[in-house]
Each structure stands twice: as C-alpha cells, then as structure tokens.
PDB file of N, CA and C in Angstrom:
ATOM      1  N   UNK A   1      -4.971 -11.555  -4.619  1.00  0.00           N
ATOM      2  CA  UNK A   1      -4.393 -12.530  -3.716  1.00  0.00           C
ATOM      3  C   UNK A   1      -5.213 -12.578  -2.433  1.00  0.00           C
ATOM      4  N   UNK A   2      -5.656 -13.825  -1.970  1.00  0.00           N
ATOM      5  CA  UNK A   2      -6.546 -14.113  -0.731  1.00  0.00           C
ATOM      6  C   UNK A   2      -5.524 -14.217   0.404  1.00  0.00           C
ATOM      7  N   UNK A   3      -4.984 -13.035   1.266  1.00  0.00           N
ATOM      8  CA  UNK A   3      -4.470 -13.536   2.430  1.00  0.00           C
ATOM      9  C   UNK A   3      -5.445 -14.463   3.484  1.00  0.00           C
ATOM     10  N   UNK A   4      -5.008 -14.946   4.261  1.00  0.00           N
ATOM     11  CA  UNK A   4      -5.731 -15.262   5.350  1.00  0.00           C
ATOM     12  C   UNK A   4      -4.519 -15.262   6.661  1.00  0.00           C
ATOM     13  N   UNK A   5      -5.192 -14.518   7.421  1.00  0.00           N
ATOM     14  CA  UNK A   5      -4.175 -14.563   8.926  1.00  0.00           C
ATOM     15  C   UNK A   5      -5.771 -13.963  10.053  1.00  0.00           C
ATOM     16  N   UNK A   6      -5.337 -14.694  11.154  1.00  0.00           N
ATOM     17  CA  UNK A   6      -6.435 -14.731  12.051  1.00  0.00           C
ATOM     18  C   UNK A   6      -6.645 -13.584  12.886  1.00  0.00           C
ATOM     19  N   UNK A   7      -7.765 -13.141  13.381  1.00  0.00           N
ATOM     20  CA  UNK A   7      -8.332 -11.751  13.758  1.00  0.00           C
ATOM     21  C   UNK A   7      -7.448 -11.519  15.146  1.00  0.00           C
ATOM     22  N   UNK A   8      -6.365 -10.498  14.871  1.00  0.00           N
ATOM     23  CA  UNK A   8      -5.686 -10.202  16.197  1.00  0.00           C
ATOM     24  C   UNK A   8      -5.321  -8.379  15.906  1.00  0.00           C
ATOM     25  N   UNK A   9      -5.186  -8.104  16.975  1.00  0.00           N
ATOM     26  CA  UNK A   9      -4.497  -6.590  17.416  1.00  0.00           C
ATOM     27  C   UNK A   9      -3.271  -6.658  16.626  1.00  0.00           C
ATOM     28  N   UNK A  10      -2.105  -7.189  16.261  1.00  0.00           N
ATOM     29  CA  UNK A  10      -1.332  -7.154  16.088  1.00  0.00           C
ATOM     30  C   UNK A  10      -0.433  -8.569  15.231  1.00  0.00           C
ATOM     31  N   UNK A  11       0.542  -8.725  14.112  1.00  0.00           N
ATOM     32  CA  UNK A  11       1.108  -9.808  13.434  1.00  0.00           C
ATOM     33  C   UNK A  11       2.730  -9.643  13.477  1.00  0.00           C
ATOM     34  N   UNK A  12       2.996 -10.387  13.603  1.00  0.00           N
ATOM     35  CA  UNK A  12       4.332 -10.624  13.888  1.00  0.00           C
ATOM     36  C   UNK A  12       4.820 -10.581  12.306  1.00  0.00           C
ATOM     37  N   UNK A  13       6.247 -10.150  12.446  1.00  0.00           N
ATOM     38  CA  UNK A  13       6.670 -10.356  10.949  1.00  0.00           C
ATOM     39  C   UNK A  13       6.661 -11.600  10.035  1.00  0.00           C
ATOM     40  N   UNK A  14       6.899 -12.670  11.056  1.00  0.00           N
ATOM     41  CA  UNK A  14       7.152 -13.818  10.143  1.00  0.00           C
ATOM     42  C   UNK A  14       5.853 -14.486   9.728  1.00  0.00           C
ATOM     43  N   UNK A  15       4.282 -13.935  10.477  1.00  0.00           N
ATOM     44  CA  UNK A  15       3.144 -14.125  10.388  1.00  0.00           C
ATOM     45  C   UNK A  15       2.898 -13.585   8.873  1.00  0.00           C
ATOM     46  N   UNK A  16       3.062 -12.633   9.129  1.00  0.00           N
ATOM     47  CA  UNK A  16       2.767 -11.925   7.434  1.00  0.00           C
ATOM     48  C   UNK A  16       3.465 -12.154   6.551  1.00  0.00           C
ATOM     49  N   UNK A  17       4.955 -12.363   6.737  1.00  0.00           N
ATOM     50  CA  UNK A  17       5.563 -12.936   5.343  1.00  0.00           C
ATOM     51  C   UNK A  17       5.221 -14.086   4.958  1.00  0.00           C
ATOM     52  N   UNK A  18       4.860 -15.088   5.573  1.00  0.00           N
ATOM     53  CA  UNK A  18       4.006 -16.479   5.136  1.00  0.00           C
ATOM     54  C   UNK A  18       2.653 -15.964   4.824  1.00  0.00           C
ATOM     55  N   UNK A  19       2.116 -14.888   5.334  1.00  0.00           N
ATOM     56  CA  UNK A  19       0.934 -14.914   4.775  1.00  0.00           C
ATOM     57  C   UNK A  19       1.111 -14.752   3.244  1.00  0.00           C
ATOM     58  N   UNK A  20       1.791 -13.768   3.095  1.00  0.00           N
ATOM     59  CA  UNK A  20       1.915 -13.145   1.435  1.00  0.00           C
ATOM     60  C   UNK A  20       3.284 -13.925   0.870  1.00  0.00           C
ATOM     61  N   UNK A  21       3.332 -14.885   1.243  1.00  0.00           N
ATOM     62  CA  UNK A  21       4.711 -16.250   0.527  1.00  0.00           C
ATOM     63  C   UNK A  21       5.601 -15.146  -0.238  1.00  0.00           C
ATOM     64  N   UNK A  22       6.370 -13.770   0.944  1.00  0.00           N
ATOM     65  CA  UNK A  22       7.528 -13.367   0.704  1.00  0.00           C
ATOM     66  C   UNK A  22       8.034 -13.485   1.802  1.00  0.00           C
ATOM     67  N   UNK A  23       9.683 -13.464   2.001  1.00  0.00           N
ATOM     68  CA  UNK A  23      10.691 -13.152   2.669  1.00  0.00           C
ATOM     69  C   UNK A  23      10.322 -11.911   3.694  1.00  0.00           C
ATOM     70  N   UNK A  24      11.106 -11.914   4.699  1.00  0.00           N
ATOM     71  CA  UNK A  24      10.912 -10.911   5.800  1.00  0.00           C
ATOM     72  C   UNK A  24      11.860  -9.945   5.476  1.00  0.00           C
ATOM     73  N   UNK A  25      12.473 -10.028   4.890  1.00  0.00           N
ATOM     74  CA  UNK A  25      13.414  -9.213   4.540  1.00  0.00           C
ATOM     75  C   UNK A  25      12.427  -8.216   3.236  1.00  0.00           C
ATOM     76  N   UNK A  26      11.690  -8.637   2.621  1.00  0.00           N
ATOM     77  CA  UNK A  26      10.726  -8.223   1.863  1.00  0.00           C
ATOM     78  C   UNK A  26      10.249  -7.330   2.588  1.00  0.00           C
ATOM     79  N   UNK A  27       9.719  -7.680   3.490  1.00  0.00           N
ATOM     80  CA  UNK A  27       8.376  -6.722   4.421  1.00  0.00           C
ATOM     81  C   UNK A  27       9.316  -5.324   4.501  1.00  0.00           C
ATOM     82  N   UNK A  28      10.205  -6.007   5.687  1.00  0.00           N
ATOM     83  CA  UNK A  28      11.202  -5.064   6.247  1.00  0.00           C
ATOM     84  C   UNK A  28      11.725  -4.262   5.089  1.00  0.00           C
ATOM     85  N   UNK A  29      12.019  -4.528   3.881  1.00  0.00           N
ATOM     86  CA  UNK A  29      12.347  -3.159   2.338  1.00  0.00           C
ATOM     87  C   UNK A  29      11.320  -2.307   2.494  1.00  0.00           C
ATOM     88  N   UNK A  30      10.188  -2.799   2.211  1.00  0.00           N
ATOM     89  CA  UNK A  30       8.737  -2.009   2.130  1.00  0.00           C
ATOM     90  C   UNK A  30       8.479  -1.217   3.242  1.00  0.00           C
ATOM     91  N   UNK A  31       8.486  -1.716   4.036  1.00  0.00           N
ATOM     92  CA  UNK A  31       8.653  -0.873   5.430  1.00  0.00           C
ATOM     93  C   UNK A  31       9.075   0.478   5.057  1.00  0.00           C
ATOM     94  N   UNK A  32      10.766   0.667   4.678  1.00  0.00           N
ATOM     95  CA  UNK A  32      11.511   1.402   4.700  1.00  0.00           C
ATOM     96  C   UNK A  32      11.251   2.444   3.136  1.00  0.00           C
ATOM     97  N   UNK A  33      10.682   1.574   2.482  1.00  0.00           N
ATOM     98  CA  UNK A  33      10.345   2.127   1.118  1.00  0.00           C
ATOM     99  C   UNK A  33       8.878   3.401   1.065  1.00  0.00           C
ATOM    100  N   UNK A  34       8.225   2.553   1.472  1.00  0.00           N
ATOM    101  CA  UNK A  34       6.663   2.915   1.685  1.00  0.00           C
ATOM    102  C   UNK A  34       6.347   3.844   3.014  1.00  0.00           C
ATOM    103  N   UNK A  35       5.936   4.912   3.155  1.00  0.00           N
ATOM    104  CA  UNK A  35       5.435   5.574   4.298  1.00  0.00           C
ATOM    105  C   UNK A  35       4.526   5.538   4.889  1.00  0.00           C
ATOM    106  N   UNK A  36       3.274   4.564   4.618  1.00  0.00           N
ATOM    107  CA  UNK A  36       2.232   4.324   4.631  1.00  0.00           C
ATOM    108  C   UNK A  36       2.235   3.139   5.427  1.00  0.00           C
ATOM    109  N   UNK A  37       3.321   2.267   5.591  1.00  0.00           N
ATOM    110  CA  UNK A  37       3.709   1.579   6.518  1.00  0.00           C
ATOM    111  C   UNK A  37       4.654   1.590   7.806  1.00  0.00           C
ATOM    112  N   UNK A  38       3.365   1.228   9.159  1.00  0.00           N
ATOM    113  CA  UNK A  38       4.628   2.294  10.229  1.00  0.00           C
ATOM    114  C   UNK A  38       4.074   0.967  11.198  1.00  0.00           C
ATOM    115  N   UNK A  39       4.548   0.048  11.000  1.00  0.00           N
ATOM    116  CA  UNK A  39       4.841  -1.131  12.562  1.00  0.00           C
ATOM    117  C   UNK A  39       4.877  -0.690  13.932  1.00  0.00           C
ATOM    118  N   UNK A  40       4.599  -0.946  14.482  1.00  0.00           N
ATOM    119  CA  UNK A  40       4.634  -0.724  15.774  1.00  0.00           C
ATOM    120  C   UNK A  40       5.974  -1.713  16.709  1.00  0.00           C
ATOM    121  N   UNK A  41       6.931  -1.381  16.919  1.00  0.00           N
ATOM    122  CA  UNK A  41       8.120  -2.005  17.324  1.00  0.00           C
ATOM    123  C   UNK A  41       8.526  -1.852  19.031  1.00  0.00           C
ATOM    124  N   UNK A  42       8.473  -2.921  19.860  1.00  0.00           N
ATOM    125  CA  UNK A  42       8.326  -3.258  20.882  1.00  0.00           C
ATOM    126  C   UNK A  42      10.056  -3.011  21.220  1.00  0.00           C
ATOM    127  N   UNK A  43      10.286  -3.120  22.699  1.00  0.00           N
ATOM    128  CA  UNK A  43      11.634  -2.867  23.151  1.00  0.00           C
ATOM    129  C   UNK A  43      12.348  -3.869  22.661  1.00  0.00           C
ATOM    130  N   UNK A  44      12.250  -4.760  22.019  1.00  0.00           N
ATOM    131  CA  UNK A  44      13.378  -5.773  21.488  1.00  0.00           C
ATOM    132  C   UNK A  44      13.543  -5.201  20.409  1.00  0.00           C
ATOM    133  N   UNK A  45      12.635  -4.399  19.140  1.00  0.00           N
ATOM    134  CA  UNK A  45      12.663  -3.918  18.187  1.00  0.00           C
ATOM    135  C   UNK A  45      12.289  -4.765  17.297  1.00  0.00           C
ATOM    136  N   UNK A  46      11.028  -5.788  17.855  1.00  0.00           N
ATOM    137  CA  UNK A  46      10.496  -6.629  16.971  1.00  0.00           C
ATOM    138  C   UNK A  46       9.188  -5.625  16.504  1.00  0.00           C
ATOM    139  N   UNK A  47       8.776  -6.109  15.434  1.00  0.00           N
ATOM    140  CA  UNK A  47       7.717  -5.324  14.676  1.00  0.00           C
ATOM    141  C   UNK A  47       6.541  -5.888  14.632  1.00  0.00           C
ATOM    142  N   UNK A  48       5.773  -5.266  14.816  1.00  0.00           N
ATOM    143  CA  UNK A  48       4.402  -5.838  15.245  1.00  0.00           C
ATOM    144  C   UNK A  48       2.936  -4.948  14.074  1.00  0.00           C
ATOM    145  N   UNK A  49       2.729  -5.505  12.770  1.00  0.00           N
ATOM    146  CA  UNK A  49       1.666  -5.027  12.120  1.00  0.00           C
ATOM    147  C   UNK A  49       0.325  -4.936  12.763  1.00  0.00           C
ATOM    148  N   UNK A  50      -0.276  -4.105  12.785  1.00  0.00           N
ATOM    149  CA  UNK A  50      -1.846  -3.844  12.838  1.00  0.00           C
ATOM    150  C   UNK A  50      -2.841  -4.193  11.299  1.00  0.00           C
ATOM    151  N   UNK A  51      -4.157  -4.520  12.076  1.00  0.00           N
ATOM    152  CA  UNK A  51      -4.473  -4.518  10.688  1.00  0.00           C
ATOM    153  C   UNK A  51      -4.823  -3.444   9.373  1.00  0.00           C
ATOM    154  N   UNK A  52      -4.432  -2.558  10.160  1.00  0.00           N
ATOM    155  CA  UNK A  52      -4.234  -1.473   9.129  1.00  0.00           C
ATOM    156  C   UNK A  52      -2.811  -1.277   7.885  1.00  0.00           C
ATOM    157  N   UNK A  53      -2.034  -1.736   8.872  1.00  0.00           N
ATOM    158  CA  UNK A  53      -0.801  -2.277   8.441  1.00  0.00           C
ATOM    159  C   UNK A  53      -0.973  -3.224   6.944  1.00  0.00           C
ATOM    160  N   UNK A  54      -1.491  -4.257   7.360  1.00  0.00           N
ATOM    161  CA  UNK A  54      -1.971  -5.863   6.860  1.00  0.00           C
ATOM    162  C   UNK A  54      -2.559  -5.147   5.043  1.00  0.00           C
ATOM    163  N   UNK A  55      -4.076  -3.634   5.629  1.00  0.00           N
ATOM    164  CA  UNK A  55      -4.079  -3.662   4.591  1.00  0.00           C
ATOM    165  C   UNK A  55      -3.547  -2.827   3.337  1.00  0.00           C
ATOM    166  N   UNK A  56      -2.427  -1.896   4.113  1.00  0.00           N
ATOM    167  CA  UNK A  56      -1.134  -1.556   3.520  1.00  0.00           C
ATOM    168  C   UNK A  56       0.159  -2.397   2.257  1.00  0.00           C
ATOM    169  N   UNK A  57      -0.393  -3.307   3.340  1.00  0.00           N
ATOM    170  CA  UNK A  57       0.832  -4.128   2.614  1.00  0.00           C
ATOM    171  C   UNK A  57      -0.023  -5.136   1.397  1.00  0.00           C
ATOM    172  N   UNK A  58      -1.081  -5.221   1.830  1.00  0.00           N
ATOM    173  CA  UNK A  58      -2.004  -6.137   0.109  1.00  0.00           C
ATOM    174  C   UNK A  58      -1.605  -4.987  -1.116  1.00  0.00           C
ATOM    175  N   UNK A  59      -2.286  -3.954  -0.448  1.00  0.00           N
ATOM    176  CA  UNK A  59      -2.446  -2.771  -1.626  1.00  0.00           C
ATOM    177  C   UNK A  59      -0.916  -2.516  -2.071  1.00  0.00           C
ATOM    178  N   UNK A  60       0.026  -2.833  -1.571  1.00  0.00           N
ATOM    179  CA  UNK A  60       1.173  -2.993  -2.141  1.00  0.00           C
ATOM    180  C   UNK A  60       2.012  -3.884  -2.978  1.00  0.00           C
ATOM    181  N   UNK A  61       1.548  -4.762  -2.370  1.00  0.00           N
ATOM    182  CA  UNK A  61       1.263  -6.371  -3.396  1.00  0.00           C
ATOM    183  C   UNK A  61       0.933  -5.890  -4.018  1.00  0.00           C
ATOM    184  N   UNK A  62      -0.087  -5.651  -3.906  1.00  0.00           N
ATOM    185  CA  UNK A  62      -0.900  -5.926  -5.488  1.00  0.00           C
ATOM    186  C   UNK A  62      -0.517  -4.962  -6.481  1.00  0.00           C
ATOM    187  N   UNK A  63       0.183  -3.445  -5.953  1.00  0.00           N
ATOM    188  CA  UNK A  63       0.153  -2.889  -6.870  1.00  0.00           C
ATOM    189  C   UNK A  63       1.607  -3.117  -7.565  1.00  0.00           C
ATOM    190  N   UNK A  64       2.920  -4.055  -6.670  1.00  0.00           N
ATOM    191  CA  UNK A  64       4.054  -3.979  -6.724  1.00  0.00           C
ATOM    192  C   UNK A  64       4.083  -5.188  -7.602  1.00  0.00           C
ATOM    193  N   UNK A  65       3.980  -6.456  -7.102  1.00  0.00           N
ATOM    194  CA  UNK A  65       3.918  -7.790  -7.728  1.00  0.00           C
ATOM    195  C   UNK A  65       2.554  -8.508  -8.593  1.00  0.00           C
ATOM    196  N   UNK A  66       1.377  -7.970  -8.537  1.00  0.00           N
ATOM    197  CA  UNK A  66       0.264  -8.621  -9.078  1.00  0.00           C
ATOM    198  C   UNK A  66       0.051  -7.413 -10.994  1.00  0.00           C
ATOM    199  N   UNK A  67       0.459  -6.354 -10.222  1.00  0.00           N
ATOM    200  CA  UNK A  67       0.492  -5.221 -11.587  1.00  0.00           C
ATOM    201  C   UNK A  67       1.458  -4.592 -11.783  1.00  0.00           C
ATOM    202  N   UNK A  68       2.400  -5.070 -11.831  1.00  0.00           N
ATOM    203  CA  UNK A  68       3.880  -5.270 -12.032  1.00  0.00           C
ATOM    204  C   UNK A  68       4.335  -3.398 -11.827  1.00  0.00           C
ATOM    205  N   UNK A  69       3.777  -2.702 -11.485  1.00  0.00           N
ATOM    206  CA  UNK A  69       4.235  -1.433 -10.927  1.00  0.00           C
ATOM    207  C   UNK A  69       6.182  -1.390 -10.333  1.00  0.00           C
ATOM    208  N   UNK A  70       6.584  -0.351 -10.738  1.00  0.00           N
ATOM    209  CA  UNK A  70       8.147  -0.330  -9.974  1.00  0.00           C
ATOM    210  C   UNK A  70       7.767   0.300  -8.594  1.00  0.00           C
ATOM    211  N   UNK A  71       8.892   0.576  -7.775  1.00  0.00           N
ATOM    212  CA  UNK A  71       8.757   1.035  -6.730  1.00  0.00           C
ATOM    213  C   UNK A  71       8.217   2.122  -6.593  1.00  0.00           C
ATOM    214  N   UNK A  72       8.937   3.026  -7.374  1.00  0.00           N
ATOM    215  CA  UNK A  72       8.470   4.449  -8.221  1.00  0.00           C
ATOM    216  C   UNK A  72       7.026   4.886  -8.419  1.00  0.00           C
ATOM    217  N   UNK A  73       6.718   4.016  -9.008  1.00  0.00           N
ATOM    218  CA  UNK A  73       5.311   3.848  -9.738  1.00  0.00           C
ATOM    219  C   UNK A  73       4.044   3.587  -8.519  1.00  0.00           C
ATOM    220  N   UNK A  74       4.440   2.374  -7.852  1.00  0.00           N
ATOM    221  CA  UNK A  74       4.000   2.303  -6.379  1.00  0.00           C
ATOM    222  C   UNK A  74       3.725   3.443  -5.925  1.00  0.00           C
ATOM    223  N   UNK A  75       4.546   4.025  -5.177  1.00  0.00           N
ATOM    224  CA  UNK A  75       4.400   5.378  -4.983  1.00  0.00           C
ATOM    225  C   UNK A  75       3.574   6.473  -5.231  1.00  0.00           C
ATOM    226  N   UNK A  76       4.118   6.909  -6.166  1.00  0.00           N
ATOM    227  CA  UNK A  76       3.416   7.879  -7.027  1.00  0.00           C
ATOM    228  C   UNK A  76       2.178   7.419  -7.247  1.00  0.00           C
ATOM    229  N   UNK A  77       1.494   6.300  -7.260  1.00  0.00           N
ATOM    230  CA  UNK A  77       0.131   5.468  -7.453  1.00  0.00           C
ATOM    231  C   UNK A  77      -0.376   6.163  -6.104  1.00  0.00           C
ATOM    232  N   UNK A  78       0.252   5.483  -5.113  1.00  0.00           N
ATOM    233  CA  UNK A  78      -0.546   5.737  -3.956  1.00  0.00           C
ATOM    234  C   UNK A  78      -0.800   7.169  -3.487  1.00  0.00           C
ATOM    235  N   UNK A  79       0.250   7.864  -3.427  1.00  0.00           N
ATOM    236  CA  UNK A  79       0.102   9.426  -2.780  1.00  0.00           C
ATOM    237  C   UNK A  79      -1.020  10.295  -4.268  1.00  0.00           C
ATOM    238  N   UNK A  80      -1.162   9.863  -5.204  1.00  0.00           N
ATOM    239  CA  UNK A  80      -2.009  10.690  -6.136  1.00  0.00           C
ATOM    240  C   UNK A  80      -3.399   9.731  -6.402  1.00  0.00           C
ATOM    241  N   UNK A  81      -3.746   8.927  -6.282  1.00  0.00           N
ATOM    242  CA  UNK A  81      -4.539   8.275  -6.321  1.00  0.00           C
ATOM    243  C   UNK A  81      -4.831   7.140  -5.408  1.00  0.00           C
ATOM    244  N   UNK A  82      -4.761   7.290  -4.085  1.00  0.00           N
ATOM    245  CA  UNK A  82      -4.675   6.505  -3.060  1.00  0.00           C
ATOM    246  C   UNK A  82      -5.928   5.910  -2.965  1.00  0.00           C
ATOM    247  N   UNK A  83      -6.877   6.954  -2.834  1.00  0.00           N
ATOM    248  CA  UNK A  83      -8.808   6.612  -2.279  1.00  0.00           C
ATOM    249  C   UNK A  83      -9.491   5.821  -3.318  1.00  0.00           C
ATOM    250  N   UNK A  84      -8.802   6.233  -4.923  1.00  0.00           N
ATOM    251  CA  UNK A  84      -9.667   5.540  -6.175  1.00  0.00           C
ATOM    252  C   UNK A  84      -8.811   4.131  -5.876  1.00  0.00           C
ATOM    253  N   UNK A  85      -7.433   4.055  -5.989  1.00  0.00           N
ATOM    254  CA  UNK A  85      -7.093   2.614  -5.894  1.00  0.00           C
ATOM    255  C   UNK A  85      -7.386   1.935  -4.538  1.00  0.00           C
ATOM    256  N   UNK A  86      -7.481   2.394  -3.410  1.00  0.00           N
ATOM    257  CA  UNK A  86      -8.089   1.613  -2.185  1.00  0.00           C
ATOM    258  C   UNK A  86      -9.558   1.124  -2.909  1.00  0.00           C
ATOM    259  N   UNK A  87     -10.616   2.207  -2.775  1.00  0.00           N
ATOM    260  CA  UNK A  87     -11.810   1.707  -3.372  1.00  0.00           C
ATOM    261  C   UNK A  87     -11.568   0.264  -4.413  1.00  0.00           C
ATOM    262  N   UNK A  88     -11.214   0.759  -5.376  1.00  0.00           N
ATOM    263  CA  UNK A  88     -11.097  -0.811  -6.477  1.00  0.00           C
ATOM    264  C   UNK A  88     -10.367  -1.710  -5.745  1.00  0.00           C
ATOM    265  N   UNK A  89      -9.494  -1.837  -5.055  1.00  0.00           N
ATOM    266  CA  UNK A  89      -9.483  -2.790  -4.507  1.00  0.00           C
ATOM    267  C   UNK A  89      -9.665  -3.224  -3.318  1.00  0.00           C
ATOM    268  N   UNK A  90     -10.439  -2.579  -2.750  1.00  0.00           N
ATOM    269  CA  UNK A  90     -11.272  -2.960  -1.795  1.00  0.00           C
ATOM    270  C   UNK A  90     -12.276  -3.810  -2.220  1.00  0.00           C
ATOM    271  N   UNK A  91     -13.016  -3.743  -3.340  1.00  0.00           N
ATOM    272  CA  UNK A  91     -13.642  -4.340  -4.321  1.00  0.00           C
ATOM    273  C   UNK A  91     -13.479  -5.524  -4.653  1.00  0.00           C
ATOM    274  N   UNK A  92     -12.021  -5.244  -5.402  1.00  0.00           N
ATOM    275  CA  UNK A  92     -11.558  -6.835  -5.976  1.00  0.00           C
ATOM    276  C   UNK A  92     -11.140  -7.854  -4.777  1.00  0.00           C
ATOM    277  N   UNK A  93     -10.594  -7.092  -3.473  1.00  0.00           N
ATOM    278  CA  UNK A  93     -10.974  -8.211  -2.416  1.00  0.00           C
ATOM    279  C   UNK A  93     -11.751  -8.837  -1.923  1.00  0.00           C
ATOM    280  N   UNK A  94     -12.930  -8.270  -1.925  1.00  0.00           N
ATOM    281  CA  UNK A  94     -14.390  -8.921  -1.201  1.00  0.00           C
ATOM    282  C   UNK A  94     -14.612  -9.705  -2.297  1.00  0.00           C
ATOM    283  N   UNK A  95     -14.681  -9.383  -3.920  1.00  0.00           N
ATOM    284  CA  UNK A  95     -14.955 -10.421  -4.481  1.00  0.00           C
ATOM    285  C   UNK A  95     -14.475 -11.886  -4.775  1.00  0.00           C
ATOM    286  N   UNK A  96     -12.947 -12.006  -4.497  1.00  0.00           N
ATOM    287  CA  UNK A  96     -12.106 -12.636  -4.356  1.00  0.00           C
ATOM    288  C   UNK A  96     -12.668 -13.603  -3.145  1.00  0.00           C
ATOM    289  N   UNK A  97     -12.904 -12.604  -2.267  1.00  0.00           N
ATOM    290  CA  UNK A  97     -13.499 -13.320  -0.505  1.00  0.00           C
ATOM    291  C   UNK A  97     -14.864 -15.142  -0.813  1.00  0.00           C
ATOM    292  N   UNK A  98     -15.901 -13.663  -1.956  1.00  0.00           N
ATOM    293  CA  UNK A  98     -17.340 -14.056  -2.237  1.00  0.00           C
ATOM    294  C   UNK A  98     -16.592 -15.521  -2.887  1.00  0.00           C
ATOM    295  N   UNK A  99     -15.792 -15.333  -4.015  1.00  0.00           N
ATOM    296  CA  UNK A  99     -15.274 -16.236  -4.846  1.00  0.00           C
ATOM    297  C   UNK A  99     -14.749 -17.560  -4.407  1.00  0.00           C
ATOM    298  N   UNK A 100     -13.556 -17.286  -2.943  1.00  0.00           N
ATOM    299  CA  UNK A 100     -12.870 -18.108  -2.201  1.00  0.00           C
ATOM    300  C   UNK A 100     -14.454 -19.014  -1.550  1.00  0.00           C
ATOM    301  N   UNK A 101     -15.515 -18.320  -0.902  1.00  0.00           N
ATOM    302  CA  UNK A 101     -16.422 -19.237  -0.198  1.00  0.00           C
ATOM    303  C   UNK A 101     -17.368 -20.084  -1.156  1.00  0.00           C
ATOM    304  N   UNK A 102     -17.338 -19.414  -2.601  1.00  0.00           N
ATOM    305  CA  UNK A 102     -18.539 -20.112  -3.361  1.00  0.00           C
ATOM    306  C   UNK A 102     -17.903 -21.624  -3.767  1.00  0.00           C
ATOM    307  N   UNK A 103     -16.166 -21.124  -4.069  1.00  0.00           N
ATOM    308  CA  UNK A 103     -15.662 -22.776  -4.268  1.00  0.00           C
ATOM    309  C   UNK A 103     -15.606 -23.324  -3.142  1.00  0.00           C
ATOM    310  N   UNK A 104     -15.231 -23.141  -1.614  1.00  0.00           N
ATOM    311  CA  UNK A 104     -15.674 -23.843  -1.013  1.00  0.00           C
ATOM    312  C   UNK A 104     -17.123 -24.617  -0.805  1.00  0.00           C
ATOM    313  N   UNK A 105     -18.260 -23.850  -0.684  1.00  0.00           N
ATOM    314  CA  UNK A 105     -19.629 -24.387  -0.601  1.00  0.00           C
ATOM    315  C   UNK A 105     -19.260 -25.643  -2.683  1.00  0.00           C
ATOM    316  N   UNK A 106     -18.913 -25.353  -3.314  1.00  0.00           N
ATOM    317  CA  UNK A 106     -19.178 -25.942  -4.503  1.00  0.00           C
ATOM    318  C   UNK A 106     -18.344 -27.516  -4.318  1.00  0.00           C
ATOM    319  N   UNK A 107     -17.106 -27.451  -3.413  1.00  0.00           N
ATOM    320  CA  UNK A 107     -16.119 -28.776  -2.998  1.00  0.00           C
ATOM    321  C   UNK A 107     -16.813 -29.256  -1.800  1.00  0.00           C
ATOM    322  N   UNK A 108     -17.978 -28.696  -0.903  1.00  0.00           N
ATOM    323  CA  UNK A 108     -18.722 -29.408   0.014  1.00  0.00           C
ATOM    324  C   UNK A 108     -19.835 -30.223  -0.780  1.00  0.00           C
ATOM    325  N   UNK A 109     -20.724 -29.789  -1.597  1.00  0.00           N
ATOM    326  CA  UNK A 109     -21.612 -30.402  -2.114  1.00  0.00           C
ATOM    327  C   UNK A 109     -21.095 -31.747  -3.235  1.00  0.00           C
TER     328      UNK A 109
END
C-alpha cells in the first residue's frame, strides 16, 4: 500500500486514518494493541504520530490487513522477527515508490 502524507514532525490522527482509508477508531485499537506504537499526546490528549510512528503503523497494515495475520500473529511476527520483516518491507515499499513514479512518467508521455 502507497501511503502518501506530507513531510512533517508530526500527523494528526485524522491525517493518518485517511491516509491508510481506516477509521480513527482503528488507529486508536492499534495504538492500544501494539507497543511499538507510542503517539505523542499534547494537553488536550490529542495524538500526534511521528514518522516513526507512520512507519509502525504500514508494517502493521500490512502485516494485519494486506497478509491477513490476526492480532496475535501480528505480534508475535513483530517481537520475533521484527528486523527480517522491517527489511522486506522496507523493500517492497521503495519498490512500490519506483513503481508508483514509473506509471506516472508512463501517463505523462
């Protein structure tokens, strides 16, 4: 999945749930599910992602909804094999990236 959200310090919740076309109420489960996700929450107790955050939450996608993983499974994925599945998909994002610009340059010409 190609997010796109623009180069900032920080994303608001409702920024990222449109990015990844889920519910905020989504984020906010994962949040609470996942430990690997820790917002940064301002005195109103609004939540504010970093992009470290941002790439928390792909690698969760992807491993929750794109490879149909349970929550469970999620988990246990990440804390035992965290560095091999970051690597691969660190991978399959840039190529995705390469992929997203070649059809663009291919719909300019």
């Amino acid at each position: 999945m190609h997010i796109e959200l623009p180069e900032k310090r920080y994303y608001g919740i409702g920024e990222v749930a449109k990015a990844f076309h889920v519910n905020t109420s989504l984020i906010r489960f994962w949040e609470k599910e996942f430990d690997v996700l820790k917002p940064k929450k301002n005195a109103k107790g609004n939540r504010k992602f970093t992009p470290d955050d941002i790439k928390n939450l792909k690698l969760i996608y992807h491993l929750v909804k794109e490879r149909g993983f349970t929550l469970e499974g999620a988990k246990i994925h990440l804390k035992e094999e965290k560095q091999k599945t970051l690597n691969n998909f660190e991978i399959i994002t840039k190529l995705e990236d390469v992929k997203a610009q070649l059809i663009k340059i291919k719909e300019q010409l």
